[in-house]
N, C-alpha and C. Protein backbone atom coordinates (compact mmCIF):
# COMPACT_ATOMS: atom_id res chain seq x y z
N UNK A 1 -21.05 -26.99 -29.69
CA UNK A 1 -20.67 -27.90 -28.64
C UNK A 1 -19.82 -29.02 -29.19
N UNK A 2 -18.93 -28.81 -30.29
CA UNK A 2 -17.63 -29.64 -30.70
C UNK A 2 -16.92 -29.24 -30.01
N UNK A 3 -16.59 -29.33 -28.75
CA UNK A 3 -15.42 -29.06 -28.24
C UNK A 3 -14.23 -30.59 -28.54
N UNK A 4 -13.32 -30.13 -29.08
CA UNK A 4 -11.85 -30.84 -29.71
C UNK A 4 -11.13 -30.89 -28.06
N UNK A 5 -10.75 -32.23 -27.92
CA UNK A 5 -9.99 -32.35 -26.69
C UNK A 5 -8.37 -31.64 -27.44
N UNK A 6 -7.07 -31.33 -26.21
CA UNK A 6 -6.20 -31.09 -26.46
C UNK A 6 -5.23 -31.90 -26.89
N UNK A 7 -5.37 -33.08 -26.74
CA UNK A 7 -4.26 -33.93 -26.96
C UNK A 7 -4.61 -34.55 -28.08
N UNK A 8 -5.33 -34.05 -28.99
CA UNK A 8 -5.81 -34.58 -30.71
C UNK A 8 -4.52 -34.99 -31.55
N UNK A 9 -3.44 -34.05 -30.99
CA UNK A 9 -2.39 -34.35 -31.58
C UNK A 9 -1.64 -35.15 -31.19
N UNK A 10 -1.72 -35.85 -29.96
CA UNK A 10 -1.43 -37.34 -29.50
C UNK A 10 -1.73 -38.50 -30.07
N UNK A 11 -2.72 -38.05 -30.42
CA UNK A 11 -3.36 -39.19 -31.64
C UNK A 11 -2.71 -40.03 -32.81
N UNK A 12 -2.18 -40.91 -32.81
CA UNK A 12 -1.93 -41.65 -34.39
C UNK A 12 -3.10 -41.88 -35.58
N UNK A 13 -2.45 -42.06 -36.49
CA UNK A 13 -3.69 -42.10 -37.55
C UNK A 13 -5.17 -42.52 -37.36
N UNK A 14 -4.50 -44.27 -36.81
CA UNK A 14 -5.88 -45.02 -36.76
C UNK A 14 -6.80 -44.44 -35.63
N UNK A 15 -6.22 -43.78 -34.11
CA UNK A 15 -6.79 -43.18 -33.30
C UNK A 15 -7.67 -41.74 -33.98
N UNK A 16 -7.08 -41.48 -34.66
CA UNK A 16 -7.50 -39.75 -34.94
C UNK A 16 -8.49 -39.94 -36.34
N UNK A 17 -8.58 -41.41 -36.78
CA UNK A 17 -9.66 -41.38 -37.88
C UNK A 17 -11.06 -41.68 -36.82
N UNK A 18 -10.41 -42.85 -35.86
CA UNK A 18 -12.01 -42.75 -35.16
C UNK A 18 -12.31 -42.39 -34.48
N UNK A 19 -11.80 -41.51 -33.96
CA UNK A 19 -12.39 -40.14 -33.03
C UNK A 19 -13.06 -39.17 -33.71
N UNK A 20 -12.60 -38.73 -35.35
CA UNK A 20 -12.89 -38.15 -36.01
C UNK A 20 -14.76 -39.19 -36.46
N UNK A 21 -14.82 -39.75 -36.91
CA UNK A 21 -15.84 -40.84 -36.88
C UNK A 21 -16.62 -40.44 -35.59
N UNK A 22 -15.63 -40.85 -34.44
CA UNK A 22 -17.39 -40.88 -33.45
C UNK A 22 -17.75 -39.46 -33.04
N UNK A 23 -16.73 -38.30 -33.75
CA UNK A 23 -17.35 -37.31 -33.03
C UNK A 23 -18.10 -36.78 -34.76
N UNK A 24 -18.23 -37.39 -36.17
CA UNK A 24 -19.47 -37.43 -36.88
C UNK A 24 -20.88 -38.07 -36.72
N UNK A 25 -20.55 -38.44 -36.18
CA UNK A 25 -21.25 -39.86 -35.96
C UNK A 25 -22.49 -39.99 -34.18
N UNK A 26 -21.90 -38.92 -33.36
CA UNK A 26 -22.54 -38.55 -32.61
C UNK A 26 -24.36 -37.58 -32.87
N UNK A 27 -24.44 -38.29 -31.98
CA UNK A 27 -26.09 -37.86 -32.54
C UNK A 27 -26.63 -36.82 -31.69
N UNK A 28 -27.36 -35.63 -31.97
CA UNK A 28 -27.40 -34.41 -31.83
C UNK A 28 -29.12 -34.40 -31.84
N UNK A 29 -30.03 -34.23 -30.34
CA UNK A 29 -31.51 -33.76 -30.78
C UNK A 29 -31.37 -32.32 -31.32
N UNK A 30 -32.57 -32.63 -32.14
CA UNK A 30 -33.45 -32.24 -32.95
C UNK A 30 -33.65 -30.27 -32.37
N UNK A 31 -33.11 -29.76 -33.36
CA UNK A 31 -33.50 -27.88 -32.70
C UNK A 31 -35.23 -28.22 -32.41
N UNK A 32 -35.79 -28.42 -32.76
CA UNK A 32 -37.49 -28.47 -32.29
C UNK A 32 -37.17 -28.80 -30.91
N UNK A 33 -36.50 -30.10 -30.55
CA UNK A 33 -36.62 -31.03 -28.92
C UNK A 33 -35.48 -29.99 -28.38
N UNK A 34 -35.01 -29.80 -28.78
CA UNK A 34 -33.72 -28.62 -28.04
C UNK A 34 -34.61 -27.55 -27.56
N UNK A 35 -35.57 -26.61 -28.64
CA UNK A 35 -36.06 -25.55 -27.95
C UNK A 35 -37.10 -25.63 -27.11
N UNK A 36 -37.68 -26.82 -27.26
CA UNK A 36 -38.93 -27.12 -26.34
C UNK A 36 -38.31 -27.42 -25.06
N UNK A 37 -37.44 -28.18 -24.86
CA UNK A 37 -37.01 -28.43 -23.71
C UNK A 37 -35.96 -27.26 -22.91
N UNK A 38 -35.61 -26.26 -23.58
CA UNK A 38 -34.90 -25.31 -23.02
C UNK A 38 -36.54 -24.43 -22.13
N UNK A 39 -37.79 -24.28 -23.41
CA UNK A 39 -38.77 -23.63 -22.82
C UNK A 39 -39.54 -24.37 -21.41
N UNK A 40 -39.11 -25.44 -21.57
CA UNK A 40 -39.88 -26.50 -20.28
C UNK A 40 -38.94 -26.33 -19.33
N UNK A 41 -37.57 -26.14 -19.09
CA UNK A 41 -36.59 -25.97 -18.17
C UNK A 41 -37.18 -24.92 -17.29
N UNK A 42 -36.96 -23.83 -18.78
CA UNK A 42 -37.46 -21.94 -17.79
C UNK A 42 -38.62 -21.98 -17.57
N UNK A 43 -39.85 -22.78 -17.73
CA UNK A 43 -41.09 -22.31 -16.99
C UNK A 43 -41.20 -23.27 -15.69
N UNK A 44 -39.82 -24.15 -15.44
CA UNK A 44 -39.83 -25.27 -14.71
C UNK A 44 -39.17 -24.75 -13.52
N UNK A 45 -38.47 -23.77 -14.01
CA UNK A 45 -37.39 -23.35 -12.84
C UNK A 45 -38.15 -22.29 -12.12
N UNK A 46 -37.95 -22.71 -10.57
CA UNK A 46 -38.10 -22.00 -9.71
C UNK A 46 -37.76 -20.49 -9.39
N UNK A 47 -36.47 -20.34 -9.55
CA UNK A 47 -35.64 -19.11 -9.49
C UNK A 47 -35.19 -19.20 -7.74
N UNK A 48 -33.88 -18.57 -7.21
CA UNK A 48 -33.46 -18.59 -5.80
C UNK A 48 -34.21 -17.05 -5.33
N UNK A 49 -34.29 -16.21 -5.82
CA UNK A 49 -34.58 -14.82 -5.65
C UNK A 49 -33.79 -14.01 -5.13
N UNK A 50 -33.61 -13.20 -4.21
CA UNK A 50 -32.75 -12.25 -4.00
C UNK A 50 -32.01 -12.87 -2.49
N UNK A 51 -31.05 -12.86 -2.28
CA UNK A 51 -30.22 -12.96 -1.19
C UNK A 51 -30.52 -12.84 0.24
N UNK A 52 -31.14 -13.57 1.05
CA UNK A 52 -31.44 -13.53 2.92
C UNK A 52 -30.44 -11.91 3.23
N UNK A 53 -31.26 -11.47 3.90
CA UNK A 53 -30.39 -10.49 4.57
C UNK A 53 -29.61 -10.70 5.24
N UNK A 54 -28.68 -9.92 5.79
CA UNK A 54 -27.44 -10.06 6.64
C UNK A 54 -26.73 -11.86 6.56
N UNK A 55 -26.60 -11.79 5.29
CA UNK A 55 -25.86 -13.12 4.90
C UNK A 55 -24.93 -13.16 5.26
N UNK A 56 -23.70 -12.03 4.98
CA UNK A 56 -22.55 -12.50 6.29
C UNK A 56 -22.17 -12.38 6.95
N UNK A 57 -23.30 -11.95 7.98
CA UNK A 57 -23.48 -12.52 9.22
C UNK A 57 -23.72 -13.75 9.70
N UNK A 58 -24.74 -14.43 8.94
CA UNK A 58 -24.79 -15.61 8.63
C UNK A 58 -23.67 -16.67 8.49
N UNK A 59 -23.03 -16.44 7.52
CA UNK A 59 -21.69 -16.99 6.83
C UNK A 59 -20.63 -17.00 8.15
N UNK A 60 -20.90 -15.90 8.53
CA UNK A 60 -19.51 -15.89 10.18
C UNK A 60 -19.72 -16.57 11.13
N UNK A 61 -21.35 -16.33 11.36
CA UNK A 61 -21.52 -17.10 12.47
C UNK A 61 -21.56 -18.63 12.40
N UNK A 62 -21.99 -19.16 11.15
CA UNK A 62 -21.79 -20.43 10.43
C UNK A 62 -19.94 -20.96 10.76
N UNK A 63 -19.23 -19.97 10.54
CA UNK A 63 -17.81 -20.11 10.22
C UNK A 63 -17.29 -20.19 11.50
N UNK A 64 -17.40 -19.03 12.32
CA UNK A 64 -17.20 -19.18 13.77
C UNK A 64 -17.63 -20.70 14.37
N UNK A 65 -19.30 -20.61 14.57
CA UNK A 65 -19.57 -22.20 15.44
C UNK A 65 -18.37 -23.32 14.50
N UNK A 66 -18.49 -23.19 13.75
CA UNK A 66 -17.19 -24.89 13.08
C UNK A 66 -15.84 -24.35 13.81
N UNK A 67 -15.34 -23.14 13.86
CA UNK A 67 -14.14 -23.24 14.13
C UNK A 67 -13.97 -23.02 16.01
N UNK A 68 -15.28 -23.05 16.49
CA UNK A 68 -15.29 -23.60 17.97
C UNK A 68 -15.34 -24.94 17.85
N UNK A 69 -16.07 -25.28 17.33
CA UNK A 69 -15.98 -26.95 17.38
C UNK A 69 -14.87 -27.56 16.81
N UNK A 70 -13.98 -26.91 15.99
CA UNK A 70 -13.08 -27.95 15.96
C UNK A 70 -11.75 -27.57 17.10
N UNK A 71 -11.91 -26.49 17.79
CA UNK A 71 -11.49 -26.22 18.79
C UNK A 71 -11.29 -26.89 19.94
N UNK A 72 -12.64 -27.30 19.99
CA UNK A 72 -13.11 -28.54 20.89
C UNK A 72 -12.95 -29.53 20.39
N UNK A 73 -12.32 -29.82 19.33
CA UNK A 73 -12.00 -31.27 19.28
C UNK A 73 -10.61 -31.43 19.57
N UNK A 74 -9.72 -30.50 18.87
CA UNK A 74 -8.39 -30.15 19.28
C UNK A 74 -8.14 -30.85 20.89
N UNK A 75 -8.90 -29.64 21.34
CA UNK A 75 -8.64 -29.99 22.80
C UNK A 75 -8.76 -30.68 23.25
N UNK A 76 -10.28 -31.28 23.20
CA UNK A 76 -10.14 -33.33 23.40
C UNK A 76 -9.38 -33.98 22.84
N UNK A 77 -8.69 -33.91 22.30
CA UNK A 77 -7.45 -35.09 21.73
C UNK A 77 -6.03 -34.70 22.03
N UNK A 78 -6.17 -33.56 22.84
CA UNK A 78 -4.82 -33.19 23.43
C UNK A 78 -4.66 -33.93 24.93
């Protein structure tokens, strides 16, 4: 997770020594607190499960009612 921005080479000396600096210098938990907390995430997480049926149907009819209503707004402001 060093990701190097692109414009490093925009940088002048004095810029590119302390960037170089704060990205040593950045402080990194501990692999112990890293893996414990990755294991507390996944026994934390819920999960969504599998997909509502006839979702887009759902999705259309969702899509449809907005594009009556803005139909109706159209028209009231005409």
């Amino acid at each position: 997770m060093t990701d190097h921005p692109n414009g490093s080479s925009e940088l002048g000396a004095p810029e590119q020594h302390l960037a170089d600096g704060l990205t040593i210098a950045r402080p990194v938990p501990g692999a112990a607190f890293r893996g414990g907390l990755g294991r507390y995430l996944a026994e934390r997480d819920p999960g969504y499960g599998p997909r509502p049926e006839r979702l887009r149907l759902i999705v259309a009819s969702y899509l449809g009612a907005g594009g009556v209503l803005i139909a109706l707004a159209g028209l009231a402001l005409s």
